[in-house]
Protein backbone atom coordinates (compact mmCIF):
# COMPACT_ATOMS: atom_id res chain seq x y z
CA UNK A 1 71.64 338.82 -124.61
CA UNK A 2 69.31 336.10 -122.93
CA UNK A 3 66.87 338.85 -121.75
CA UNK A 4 66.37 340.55 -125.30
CA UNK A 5 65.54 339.60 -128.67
CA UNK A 6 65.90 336.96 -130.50
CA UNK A 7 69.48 337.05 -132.50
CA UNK A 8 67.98 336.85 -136.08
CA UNK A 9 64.37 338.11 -135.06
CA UNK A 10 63.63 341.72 -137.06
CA UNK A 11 64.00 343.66 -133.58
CA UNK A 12 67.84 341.79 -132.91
CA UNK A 13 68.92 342.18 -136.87
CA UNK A 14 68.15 345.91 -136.87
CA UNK A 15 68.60 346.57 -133.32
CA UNK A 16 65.43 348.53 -132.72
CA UNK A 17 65.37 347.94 -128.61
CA UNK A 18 68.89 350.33 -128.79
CA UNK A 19 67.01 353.11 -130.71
CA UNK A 20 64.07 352.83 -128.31
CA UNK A 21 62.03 351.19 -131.04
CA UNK A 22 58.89 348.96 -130.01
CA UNK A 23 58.23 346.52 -133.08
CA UNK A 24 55.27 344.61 -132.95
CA UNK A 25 53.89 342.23 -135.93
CA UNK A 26 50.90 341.89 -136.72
CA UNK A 27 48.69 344.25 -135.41
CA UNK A 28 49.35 346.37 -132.28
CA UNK A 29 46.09 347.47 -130.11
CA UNK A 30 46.72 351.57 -128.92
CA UNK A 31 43.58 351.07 -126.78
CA UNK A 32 40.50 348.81 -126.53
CA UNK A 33 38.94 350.95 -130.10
CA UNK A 34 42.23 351.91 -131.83
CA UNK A 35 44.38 349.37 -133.82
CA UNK A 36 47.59 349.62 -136.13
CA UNK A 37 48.11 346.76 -138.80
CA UNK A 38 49.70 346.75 -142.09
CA UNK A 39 46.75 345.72 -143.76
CA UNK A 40 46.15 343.32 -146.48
CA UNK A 41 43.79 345.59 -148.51
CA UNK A 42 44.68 347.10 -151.69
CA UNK A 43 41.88 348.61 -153.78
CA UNK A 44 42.70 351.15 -156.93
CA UNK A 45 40.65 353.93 -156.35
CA UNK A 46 41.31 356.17 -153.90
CA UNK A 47 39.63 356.04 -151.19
CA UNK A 48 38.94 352.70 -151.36
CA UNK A 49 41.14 350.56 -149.49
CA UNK A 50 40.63 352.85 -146.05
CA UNK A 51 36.33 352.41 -146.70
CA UNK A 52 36.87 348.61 -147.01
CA UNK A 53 38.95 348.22 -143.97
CA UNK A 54 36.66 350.35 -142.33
CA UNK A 55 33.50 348.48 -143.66
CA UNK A 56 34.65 344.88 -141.83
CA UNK A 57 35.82 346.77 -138.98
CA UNK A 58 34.75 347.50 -135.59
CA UNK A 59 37.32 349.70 -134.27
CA UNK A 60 39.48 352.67 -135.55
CA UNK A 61 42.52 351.10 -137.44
CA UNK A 62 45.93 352.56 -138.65
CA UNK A 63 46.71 351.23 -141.28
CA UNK A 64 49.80 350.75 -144.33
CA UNK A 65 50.38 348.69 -146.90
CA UNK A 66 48.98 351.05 -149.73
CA UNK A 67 51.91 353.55 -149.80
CA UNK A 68 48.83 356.31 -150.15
CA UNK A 69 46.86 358.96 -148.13
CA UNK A 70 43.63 357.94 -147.37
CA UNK A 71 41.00 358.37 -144.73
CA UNK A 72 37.62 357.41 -144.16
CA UNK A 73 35.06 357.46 -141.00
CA UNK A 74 31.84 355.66 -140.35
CA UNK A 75 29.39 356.74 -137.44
CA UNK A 76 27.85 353.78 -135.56
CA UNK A 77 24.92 354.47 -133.53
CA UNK A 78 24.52 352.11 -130.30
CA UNK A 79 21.71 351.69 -126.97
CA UNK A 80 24.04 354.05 -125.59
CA UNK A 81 25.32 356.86 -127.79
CA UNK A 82 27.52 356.81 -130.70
CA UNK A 83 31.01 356.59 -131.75
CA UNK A 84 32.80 357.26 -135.24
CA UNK A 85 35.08 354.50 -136.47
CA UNK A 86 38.26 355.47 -138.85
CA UNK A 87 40.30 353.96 -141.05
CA UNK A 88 43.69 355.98 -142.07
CA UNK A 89 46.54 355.03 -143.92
CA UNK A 90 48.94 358.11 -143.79
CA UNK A 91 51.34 356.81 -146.64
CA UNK A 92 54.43 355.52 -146.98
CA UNK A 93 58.54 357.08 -146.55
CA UNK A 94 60.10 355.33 -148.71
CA UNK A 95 60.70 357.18 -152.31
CA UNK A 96 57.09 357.93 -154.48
CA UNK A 97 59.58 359.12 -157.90
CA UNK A 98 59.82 355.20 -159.01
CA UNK A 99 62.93 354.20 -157.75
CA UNK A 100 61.32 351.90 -155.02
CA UNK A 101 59.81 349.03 -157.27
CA UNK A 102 57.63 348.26 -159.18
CA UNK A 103 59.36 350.72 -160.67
CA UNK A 104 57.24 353.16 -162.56
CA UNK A 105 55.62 356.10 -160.46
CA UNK A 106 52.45 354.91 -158.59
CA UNK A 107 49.61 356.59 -156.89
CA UNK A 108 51.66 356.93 -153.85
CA UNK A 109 52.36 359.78 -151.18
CA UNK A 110 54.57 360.00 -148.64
CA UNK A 111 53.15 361.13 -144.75
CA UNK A 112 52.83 360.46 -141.23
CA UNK A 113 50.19 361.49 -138.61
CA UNK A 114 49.65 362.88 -135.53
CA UNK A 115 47.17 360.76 -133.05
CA UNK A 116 45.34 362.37 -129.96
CA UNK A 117 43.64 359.86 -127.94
CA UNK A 118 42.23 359.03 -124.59
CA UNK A 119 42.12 355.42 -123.57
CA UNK A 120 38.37 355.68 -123.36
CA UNK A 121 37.67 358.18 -125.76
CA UNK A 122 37.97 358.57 -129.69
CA UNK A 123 40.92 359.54 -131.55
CA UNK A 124 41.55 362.74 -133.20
CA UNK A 125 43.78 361.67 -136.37
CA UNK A 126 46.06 364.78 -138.09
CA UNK A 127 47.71 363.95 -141.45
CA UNK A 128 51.15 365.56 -142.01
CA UNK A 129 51.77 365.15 -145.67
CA UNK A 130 55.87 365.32 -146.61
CA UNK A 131 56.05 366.84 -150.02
CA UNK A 132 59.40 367.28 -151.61
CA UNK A 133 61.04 366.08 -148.03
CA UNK A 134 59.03 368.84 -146.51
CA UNK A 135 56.60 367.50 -143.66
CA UNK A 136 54.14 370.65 -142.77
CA UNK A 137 52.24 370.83 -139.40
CA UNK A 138 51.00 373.50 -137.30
CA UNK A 139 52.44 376.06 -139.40
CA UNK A 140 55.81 374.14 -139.16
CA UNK A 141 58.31 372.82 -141.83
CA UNK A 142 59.56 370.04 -140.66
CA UNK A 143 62.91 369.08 -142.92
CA UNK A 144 66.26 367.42 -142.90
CA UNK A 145 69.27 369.46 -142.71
CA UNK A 146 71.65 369.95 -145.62
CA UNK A 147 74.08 367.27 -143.87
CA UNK A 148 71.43 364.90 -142.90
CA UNK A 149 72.52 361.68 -145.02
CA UNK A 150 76.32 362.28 -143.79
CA UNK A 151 75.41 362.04 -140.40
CA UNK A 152 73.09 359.01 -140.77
CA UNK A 153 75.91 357.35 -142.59
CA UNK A 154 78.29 358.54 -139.69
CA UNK A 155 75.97 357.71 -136.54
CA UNK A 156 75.19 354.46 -138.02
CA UNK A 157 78.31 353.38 -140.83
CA UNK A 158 75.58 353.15 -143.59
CA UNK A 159 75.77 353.73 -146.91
CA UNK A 160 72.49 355.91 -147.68
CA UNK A 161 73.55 357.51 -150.99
């Protein structure tokens, strides 16, 4: 297709414009304040990585790259008011049980998030932890079906398991 993606870009090899996917590299800007990146900060402790992106930066940022929860905020005062800066990674989806290498079980949990935002106003960040493929929010389990890896493998001619 002339009009889409590249043949052997990421979005043309996995098709994401069919499945309504938007991939962007690098870092994607939500608003003017709120950015997503992978991140290139790994620190040990927890807590760590999320309070040194959020040290250098001067918006909210979304971040990956750790495969772990973590969440920090900072309140800046300014001439005219405030605003509270975050830095969240929500954690990974692949598998935390140490098939995915390195190999051996790391600190790592898998989750998502909820963002509420405004384009001129702060965002209100919700962690949804998935524990044992169990994602909880609102009172909600959110789960796969018992046939949910033979209709991936169906819908998309896969091999999952």
């Amino acid at each position: 297709n002339i009009d889409g993606p590249a043949v052997l870009s990421l979005t043309g090899l996995l098709g994401l414009d069919s499945v309504g996917v938007n991939y962007a590299d690098g870092e994607h800007w939500l608003t003017d304040d709120i950015r997503c990146i992978h991140g290139d900060i790994a620190k040990q402790a927890p807590g760590a990585t999320a309070r040194a992106t959020n040290d250098k930066a001067n918006e909210t940022t979304i971040f990956g790259h750790i495969h772990r929860t973590e969440l920090t905020t900072r309140t800046i005062h300014e001439r005219n008011g405030q605003r509270t800066l975050t830095a969240f990674c929500p954690g990974c989806l692949c598998r935390v049980d140490g098939v995915v290498p390195p190999g051996r079980c790391e600190n790592w949990q898998q989750g998502i998030a909820v963002l509420d935002y405004e384009p001129q106003g702060e965002p209100a960040i919700t962690p949804i932890r998935i524990i044992d493929g169990h994602a909880y929010h609102a009172g909600n389990d959110y789960s796969g079906d018992g046939d949910i890896i033979e209709r991936l493998e169906s819908d998309t001619g896969w091999k999952f398991s």
